[in-house]
PDB file of N, CA and C in Angstrom:
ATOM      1  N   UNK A   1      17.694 -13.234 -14.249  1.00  0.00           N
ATOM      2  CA  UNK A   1      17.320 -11.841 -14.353  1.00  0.00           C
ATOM      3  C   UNK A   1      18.239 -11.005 -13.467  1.00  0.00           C
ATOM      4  N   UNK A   2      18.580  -9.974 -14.096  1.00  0.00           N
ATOM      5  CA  UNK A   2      20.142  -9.165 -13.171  1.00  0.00           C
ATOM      6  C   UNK A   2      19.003  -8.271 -12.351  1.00  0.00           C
ATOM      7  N   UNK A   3      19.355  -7.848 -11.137  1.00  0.00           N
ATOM      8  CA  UNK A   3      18.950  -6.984 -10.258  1.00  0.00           C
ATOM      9  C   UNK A   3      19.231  -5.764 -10.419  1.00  0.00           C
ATOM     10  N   UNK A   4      18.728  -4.445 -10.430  1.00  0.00           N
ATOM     11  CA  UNK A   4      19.008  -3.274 -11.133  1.00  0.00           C
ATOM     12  C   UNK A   4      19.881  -2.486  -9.533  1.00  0.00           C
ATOM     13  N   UNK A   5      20.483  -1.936 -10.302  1.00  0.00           N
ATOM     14  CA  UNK A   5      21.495  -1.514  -9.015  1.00  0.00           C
ATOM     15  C   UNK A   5      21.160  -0.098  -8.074  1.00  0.00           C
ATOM     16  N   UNK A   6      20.572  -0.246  -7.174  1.00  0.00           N
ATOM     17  CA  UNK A   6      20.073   0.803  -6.030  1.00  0.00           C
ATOM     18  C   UNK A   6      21.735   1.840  -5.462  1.00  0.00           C
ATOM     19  N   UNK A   7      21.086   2.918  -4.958  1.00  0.00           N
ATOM     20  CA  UNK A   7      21.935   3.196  -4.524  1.00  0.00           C
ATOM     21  C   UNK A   7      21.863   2.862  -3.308  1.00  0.00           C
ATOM     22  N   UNK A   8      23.109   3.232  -2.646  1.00  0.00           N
ATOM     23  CA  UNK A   8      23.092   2.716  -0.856  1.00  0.00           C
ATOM     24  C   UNK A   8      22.867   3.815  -0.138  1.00  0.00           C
ATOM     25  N   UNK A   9      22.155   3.492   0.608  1.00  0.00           N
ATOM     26  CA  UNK A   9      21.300   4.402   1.783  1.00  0.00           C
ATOM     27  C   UNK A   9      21.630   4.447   3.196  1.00  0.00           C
ATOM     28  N   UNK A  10      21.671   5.328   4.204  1.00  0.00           N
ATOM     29  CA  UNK A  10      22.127   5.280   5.334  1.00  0.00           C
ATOM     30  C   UNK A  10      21.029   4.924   6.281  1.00  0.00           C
ATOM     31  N   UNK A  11      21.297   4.149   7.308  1.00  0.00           N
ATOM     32  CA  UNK A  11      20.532   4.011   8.621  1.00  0.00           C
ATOM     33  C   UNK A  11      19.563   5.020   8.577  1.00  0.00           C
ATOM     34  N   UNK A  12      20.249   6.274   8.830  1.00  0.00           N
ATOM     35  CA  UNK A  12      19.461   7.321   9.302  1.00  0.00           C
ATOM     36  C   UNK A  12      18.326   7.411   7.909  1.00  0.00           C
ATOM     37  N   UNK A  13      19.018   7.551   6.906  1.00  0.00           N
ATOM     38  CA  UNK A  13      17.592   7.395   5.386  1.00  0.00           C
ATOM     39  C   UNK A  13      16.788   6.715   6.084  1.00  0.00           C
ATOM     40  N   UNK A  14      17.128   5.599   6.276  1.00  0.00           N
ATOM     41  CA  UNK A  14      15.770   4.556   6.407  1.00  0.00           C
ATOM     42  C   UNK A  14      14.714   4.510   7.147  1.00  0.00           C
ATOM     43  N   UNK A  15      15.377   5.644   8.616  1.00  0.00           N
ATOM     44  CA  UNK A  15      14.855   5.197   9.558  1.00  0.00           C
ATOM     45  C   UNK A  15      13.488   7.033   9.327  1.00  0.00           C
ATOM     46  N   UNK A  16      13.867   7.282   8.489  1.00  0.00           N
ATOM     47  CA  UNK A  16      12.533   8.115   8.087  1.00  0.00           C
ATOM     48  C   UNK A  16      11.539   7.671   7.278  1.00  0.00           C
ATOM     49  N   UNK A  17      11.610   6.816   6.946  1.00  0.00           N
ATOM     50  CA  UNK A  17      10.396   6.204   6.264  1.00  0.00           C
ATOM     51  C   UNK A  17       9.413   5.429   6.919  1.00  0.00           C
ATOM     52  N   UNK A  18       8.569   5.611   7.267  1.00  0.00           N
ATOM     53  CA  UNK A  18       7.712   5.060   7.975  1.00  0.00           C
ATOM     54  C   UNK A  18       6.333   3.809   7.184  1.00  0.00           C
ATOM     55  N   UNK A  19       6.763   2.938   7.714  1.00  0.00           N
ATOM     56  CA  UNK A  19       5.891   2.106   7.259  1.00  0.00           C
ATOM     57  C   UNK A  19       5.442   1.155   8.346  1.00  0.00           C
ATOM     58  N   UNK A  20       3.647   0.910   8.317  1.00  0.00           N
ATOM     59  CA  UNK A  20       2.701   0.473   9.173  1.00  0.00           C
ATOM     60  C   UNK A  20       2.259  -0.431   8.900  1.00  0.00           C
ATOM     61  N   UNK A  21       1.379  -1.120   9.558  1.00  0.00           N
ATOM     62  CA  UNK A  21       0.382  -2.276   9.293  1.00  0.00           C
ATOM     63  C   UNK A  21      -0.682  -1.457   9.089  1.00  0.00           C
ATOM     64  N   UNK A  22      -1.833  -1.774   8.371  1.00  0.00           N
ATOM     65  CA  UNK A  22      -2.907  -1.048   8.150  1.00  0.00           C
ATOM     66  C   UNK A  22      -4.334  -1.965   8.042  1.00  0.00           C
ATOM     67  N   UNK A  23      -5.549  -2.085   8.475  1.00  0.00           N
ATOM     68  CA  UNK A  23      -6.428  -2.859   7.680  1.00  0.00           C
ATOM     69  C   UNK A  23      -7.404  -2.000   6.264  1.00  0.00           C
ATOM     70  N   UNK A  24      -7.535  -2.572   5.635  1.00  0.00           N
ATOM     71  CA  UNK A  24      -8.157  -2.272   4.278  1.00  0.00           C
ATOM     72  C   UNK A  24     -10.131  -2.458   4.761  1.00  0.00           C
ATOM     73  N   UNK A  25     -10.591  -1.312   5.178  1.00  0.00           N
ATOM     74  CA  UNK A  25     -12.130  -1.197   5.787  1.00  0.00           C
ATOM     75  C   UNK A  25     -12.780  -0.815   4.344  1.00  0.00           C
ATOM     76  N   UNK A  26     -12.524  -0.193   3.239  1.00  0.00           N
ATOM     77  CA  UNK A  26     -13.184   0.127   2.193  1.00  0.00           C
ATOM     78  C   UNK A  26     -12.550  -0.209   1.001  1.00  0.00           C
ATOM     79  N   UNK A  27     -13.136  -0.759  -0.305  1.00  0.00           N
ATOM     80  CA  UNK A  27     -12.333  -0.925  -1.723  1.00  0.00           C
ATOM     81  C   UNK A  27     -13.544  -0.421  -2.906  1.00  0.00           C
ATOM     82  N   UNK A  28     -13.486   0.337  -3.462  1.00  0.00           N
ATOM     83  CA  UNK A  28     -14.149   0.884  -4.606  1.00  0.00           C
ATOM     84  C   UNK A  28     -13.471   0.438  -6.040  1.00  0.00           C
ATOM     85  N   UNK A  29     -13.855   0.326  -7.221  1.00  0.00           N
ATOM     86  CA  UNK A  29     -13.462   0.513  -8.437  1.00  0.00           C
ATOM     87  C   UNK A  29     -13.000   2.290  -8.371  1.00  0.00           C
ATOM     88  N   UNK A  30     -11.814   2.634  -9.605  1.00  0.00           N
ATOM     89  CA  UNK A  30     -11.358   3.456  -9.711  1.00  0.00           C
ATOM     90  C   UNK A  30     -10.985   3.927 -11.075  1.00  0.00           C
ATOM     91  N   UNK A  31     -12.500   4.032 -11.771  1.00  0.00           N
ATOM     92  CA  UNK A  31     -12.355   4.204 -13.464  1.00  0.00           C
ATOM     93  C   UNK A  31     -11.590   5.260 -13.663  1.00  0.00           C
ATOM     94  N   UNK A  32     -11.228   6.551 -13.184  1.00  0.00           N
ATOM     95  CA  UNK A  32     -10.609   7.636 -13.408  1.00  0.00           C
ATOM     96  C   UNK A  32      -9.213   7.267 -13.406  1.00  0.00           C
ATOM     97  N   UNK A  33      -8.494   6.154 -13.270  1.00  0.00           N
ATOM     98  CA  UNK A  33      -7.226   6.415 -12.777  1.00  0.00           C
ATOM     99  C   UNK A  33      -7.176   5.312 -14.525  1.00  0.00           C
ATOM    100  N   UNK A  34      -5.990   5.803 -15.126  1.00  0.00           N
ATOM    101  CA  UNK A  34      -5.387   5.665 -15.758  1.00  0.00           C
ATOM    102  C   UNK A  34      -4.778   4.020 -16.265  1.00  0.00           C
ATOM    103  N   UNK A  35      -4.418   3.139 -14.963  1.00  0.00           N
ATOM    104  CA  UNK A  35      -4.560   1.887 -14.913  1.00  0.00           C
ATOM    105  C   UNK A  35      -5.606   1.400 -14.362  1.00  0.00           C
ATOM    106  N   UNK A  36      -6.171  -0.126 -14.466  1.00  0.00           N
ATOM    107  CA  UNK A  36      -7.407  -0.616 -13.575  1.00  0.00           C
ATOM    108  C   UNK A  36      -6.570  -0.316 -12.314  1.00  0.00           C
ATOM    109  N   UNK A  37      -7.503  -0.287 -11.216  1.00  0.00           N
ATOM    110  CA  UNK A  37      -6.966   0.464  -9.970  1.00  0.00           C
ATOM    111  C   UNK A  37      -8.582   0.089  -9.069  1.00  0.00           C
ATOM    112  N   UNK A  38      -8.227  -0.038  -7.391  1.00  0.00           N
ATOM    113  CA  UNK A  38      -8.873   0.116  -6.601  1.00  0.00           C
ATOM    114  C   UNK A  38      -8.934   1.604  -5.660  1.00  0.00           C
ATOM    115  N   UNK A  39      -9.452   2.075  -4.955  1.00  0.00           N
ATOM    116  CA  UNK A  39      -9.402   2.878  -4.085  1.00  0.00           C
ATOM    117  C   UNK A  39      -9.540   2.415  -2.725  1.00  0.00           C
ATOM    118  N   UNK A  40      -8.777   2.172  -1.841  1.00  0.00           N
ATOM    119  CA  UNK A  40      -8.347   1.809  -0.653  1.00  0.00           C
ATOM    120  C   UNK A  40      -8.698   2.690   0.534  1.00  0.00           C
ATOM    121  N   UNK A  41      -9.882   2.662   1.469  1.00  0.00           N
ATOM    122  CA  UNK A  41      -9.557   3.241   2.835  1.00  0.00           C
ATOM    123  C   UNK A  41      -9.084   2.071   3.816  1.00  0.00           C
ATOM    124  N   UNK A  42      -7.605   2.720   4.490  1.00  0.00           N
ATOM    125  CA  UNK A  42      -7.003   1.700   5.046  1.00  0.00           C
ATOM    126  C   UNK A  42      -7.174   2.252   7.051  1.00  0.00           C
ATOM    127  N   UNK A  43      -7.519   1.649   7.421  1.00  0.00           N
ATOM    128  CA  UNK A  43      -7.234   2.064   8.919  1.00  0.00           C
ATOM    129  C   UNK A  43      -5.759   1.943   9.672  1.00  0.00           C
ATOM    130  N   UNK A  44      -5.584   2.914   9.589  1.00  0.00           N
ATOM    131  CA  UNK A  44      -4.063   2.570  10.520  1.00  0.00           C
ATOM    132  C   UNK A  44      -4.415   3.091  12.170  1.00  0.00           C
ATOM    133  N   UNK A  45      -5.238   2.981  12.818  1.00  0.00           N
ATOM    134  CA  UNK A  45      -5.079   2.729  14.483  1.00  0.00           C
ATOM    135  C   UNK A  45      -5.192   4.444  14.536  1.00  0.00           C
ATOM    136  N   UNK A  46      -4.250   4.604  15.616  1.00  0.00           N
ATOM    137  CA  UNK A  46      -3.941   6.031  16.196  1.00  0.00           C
ATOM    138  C   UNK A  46      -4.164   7.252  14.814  1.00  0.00           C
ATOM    139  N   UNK A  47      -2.958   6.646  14.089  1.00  0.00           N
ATOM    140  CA  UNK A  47      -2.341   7.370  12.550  1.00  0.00           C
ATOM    141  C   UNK A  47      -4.149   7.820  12.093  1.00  0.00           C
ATOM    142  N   UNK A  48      -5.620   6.906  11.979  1.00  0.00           N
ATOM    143  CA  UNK A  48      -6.514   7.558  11.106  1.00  0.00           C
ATOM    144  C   UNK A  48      -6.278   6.483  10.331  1.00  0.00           C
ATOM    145  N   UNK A  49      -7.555   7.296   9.207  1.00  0.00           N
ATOM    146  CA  UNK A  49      -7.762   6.292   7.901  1.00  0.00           C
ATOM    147  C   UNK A  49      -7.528   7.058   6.544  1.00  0.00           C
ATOM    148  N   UNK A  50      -6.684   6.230   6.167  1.00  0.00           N
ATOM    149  CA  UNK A  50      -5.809   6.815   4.356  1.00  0.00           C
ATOM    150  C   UNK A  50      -6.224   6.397   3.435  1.00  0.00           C
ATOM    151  N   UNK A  51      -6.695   6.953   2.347  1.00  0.00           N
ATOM    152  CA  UNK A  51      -6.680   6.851   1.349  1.00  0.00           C
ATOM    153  C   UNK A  51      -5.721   6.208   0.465  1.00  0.00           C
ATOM    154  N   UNK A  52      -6.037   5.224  -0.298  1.00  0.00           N
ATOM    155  CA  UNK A  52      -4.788   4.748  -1.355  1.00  0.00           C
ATOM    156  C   UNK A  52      -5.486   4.245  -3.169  1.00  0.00           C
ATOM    157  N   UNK A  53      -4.699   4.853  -3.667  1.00  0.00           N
ATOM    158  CA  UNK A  53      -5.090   3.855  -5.237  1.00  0.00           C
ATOM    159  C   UNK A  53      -3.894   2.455  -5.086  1.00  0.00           C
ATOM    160  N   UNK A  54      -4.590   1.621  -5.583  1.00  0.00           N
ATOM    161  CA  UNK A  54      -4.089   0.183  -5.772  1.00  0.00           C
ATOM    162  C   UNK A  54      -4.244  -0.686  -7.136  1.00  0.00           C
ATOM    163  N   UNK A  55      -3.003  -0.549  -7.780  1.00  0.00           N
ATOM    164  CA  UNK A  55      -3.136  -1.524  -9.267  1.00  0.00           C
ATOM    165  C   UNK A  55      -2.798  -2.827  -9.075  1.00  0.00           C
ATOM    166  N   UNK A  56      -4.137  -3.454  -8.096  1.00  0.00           N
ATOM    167  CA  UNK A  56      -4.269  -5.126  -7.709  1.00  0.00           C
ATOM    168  C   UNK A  56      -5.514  -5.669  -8.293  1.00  0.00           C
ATOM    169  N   UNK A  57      -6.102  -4.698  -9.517  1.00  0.00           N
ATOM    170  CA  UNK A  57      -7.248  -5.667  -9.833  1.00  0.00           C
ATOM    171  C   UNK A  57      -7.242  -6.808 -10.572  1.00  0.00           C
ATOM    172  N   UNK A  58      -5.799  -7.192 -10.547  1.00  0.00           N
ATOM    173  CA  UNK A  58      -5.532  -8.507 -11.707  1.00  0.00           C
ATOM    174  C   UNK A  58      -5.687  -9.598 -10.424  1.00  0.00           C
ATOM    175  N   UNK A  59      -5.351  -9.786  -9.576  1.00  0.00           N
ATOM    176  CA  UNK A  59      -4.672 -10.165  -8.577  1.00  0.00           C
ATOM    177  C   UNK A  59      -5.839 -10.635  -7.348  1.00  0.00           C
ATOM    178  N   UNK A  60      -6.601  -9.864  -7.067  1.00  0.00           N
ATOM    179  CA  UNK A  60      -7.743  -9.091  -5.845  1.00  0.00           C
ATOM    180  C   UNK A  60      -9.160  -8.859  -6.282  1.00  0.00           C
ATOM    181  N   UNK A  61      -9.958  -9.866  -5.620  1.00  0.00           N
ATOM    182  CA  UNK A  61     -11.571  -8.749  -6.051  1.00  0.00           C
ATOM    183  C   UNK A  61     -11.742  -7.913  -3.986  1.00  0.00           C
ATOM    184  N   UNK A  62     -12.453  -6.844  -5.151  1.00  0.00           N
ATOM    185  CA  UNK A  62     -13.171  -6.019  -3.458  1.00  0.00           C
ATOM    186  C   UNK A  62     -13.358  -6.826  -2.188  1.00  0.00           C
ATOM    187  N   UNK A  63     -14.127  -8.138  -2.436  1.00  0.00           N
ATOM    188  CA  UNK A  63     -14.480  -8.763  -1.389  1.00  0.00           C
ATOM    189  C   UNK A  63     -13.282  -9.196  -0.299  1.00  0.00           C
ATOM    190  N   UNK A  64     -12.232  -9.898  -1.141  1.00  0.00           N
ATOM    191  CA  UNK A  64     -10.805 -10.675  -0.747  1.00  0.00           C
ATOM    192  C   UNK A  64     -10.002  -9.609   0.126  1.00  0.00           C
ATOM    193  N   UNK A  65     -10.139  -8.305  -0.048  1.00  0.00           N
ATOM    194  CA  UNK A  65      -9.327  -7.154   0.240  1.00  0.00           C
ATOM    195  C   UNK A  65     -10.184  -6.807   1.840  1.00  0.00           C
ATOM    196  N   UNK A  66     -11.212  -6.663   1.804  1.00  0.00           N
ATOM    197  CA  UNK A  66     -11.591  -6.339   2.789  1.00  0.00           C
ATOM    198  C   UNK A  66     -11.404  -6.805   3.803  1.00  0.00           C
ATOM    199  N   UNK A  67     -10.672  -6.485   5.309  1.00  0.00           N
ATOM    200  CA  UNK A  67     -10.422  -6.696   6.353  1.00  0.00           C
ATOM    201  C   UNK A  67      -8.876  -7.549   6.275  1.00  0.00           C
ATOM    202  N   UNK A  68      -8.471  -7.179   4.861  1.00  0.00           N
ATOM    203  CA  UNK A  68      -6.907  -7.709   4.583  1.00  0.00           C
ATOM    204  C   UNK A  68      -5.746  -6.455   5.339  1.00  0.00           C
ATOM    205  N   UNK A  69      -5.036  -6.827   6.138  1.00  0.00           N
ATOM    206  CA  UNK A  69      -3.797  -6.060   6.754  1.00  0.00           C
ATOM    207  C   UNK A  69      -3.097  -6.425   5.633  1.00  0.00           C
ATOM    208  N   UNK A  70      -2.361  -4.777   5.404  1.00  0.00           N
ATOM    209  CA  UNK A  70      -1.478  -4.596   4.597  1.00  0.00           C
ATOM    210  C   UNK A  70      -0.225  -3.930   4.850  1.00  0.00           C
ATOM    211  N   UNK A  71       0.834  -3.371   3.892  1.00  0.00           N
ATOM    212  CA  UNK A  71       1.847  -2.713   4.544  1.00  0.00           C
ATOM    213  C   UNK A  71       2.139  -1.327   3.572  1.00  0.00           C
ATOM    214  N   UNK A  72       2.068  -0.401   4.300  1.00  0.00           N
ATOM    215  CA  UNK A  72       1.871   0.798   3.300  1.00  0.00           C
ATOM    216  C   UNK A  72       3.137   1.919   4.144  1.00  0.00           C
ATOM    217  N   UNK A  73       3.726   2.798   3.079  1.00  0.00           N
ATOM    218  CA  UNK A  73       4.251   3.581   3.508  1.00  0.00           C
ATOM    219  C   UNK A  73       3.464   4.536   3.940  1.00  0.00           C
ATOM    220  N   UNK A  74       3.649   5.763   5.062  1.00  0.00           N
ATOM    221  CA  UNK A  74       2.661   6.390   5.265  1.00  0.00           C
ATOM    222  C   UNK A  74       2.791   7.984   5.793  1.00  0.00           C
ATOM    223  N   UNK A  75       4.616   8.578   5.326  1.00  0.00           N
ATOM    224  CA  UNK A  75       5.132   9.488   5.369  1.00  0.00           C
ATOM    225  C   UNK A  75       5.317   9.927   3.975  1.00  0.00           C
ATOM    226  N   UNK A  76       5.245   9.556   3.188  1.00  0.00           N
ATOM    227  CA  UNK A  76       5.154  10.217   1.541  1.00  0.00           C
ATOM    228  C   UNK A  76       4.066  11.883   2.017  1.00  0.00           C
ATOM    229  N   UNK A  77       4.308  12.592   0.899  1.00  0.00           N
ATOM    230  CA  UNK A  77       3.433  13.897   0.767  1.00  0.00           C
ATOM    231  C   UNK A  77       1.974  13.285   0.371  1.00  0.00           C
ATOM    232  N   UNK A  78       0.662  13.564   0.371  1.00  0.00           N
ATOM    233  CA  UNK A  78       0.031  13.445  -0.235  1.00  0.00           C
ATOM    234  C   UNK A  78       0.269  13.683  -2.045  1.00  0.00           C
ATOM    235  N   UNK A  79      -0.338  12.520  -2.538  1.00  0.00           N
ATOM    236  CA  UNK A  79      -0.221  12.290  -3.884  1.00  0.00           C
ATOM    237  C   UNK A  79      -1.583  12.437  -4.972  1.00  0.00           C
ATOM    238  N   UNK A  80      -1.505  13.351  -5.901  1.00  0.00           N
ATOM    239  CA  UNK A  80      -2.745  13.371  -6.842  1.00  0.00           C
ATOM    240  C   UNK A  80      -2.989  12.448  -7.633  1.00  0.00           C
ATOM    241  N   UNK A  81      -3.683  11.754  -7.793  1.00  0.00           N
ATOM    242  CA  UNK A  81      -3.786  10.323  -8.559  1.00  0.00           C
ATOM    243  C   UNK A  81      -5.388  10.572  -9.145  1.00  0.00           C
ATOM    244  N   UNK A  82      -5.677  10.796 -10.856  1.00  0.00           N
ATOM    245  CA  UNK A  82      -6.531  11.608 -10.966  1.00  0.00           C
ATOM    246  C   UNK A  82      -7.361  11.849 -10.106  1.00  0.00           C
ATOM    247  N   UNK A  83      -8.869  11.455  -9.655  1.00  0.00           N
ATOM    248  CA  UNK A  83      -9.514  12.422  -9.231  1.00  0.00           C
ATOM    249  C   UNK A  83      -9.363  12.110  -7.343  1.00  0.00           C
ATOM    250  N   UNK A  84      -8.207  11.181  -7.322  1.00  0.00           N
ATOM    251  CA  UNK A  84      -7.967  10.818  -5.656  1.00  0.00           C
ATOM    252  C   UNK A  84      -6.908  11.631  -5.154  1.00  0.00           C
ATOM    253  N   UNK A  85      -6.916  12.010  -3.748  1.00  0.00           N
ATOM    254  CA  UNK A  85      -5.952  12.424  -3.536  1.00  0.00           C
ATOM    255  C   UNK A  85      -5.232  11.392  -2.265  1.00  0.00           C
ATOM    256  N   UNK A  86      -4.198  10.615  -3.365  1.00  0.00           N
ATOM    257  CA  UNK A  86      -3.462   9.359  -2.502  1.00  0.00           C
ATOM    258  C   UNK A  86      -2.652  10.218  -0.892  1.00  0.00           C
ATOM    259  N   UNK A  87      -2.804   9.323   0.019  1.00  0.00           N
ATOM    260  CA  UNK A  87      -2.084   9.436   1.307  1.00  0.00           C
ATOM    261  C   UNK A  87      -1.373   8.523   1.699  1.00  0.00           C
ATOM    262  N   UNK A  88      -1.170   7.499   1.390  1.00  0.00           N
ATOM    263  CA  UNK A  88      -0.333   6.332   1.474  1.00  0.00           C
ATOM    264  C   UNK A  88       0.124   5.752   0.546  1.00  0.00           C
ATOM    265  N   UNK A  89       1.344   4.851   0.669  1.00  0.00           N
ATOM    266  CA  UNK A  89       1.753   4.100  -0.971  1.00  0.00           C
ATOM    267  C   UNK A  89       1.169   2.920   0.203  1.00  0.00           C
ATOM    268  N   UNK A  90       0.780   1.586  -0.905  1.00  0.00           N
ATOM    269  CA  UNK A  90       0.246   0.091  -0.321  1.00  0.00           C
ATOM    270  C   UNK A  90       1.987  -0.324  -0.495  1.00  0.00           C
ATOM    271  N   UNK A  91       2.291  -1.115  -0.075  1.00  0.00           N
ATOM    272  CA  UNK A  91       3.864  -1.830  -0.796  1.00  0.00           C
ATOM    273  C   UNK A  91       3.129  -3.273  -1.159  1.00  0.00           C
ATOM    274  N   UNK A  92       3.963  -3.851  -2.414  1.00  0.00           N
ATOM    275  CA  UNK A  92       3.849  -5.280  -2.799  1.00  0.00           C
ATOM    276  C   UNK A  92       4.763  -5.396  -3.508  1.00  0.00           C
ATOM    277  N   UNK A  93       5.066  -6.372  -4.323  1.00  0.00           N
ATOM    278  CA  UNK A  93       6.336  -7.057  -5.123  1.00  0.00           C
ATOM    279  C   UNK A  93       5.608  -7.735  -6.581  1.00  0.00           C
ATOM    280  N   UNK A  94       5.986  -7.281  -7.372  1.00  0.00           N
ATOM    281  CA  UNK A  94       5.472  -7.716  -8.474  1.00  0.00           C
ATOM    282  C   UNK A  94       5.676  -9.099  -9.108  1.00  0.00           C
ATOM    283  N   UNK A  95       4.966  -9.614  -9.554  1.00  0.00           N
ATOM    284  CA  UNK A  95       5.165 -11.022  -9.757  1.00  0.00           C
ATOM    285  C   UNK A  95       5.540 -11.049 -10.695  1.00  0.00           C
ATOM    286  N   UNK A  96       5.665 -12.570 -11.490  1.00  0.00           N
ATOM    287  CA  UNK A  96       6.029 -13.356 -13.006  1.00  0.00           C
ATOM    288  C   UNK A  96       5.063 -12.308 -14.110  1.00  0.00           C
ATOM    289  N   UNK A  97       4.183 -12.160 -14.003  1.00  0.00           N
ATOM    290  CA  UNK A  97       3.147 -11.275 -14.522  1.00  0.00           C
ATOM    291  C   UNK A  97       3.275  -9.644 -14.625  1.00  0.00           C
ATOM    292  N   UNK A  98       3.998  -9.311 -13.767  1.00  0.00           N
ATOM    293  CA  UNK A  98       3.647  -8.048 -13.508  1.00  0.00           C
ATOM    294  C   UNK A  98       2.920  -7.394 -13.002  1.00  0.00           C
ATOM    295  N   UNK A  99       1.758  -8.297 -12.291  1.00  0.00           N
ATOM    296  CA  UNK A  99       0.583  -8.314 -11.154  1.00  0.00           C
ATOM    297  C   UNK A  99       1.245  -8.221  -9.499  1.00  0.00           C
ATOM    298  N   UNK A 100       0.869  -7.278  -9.102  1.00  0.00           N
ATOM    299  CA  UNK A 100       1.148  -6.715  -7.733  1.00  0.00           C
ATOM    300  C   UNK A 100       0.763  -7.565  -6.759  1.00  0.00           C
ATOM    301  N   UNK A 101       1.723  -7.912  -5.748  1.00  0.00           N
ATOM    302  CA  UNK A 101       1.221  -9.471  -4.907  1.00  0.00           C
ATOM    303  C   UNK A 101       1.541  -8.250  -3.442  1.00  0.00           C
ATOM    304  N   UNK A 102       0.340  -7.684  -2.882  1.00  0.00           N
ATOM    305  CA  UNK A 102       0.295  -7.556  -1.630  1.00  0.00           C
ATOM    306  C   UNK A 102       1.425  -7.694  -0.362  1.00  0.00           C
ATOM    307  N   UNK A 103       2.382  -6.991  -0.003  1.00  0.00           N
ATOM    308  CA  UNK A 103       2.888  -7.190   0.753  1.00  0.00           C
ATOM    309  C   UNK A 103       1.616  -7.417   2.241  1.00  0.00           C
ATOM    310  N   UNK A 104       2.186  -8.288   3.326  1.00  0.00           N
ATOM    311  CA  UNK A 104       0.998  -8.720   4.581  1.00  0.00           C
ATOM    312  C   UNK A 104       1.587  -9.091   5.711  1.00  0.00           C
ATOM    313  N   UNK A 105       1.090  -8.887   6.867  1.00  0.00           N
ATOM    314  CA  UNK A 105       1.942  -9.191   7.987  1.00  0.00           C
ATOM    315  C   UNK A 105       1.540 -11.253   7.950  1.00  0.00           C
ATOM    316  N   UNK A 106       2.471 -11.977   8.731  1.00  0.00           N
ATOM    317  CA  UNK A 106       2.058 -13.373   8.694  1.00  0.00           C
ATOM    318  C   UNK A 106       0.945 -13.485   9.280  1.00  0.00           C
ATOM    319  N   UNK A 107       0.895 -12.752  10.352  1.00  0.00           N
ATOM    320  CA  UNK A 107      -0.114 -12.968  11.964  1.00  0.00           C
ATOM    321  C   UNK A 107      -0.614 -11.676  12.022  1.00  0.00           C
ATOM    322  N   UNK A 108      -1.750 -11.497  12.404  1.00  0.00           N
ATOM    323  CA  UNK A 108      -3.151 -10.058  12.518  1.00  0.00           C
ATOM    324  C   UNK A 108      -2.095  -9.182  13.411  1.00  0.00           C
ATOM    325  N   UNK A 109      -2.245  -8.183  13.507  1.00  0.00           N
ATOM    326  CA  UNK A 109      -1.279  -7.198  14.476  1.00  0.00           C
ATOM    327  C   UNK A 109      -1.925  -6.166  14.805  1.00  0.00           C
ATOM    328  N   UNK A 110      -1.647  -5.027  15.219  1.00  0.00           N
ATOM    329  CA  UNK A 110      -2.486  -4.000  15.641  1.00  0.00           C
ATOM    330  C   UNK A 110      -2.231  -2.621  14.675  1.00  0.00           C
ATOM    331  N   UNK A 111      -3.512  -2.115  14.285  1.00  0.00           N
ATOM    332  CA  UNK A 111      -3.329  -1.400  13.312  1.00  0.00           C
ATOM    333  C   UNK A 111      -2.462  -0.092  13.741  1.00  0.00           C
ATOM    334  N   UNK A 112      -1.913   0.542  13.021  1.00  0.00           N
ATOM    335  CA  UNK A 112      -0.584   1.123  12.746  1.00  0.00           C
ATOM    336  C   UNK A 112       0.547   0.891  13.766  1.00  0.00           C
ATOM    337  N   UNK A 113       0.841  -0.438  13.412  1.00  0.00           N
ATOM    338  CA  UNK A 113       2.300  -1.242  14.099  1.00  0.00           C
ATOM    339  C   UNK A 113       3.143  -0.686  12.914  1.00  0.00           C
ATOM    340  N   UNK A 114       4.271  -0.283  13.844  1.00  0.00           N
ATOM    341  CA  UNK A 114       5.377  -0.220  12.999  1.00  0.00           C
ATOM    342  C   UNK A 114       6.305  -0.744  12.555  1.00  0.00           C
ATOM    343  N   UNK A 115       6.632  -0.631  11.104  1.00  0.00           N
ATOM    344  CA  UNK A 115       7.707  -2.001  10.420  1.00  0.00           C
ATOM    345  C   UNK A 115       8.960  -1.264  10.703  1.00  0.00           C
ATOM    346  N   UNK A 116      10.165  -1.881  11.036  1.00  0.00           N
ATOM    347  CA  UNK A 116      11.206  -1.687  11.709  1.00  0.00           C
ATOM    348  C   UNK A 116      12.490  -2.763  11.634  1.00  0.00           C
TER     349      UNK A 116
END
């Protein structure tokens, strides 16, 4: 499978994007949203708690998610996602499937650690 070609980005790009460790304290169903989807309150520490939609219900039940550290961007604008209003992207990598596999720290960390 060929890799689709990115453009190249500078240090300084990168180093504005902010991405955290977060724990996942709440997961709802999210019939309004367009794909099956969860609704995510994630705790990030200092940062507060964000809101996220998540298309992991192939992948994830509610229960499995809860008290799961994740890795979310968390400088994006707020995002309208029908009737949610997203504050974080979750990051993951899509599998053989096309099912979203959770990006996760190896080891528990402290909520909003920064990825770097």
């Amino acid at each position: 499978m060929k890799e689709e070609t990115t453009e190249t980005i500078t240090w300084q790009d990168f180093e504005k994007v902010d991405i955290r460790v977060g724990t996942i304290i709440s997961v709802e169903d999210f019939p309004k949203a367009r794909n099956p989807s969860y609704i995510l309150e994630i705790d990030f520490g200092e940062l507060g708690v964000k809101k996220s939609s998540a298309q992991i219900t192939s992948l994830y039940t509610k229960e499995q998610l809860i008290d799961k550290q994740i890795i979310a961007v968390v400088n994006f604008p707020k995002k309208q996602i029908a009737t949610l209003m997203s504050e974080c992207l979750v990051m993951g990598v899509y599998g053989n499937q096309k099912d979203v596999i959770l990006l996760h720290p190896e080891r528990k960390v402290e909520n909003g650690s920064k990825i770097g």
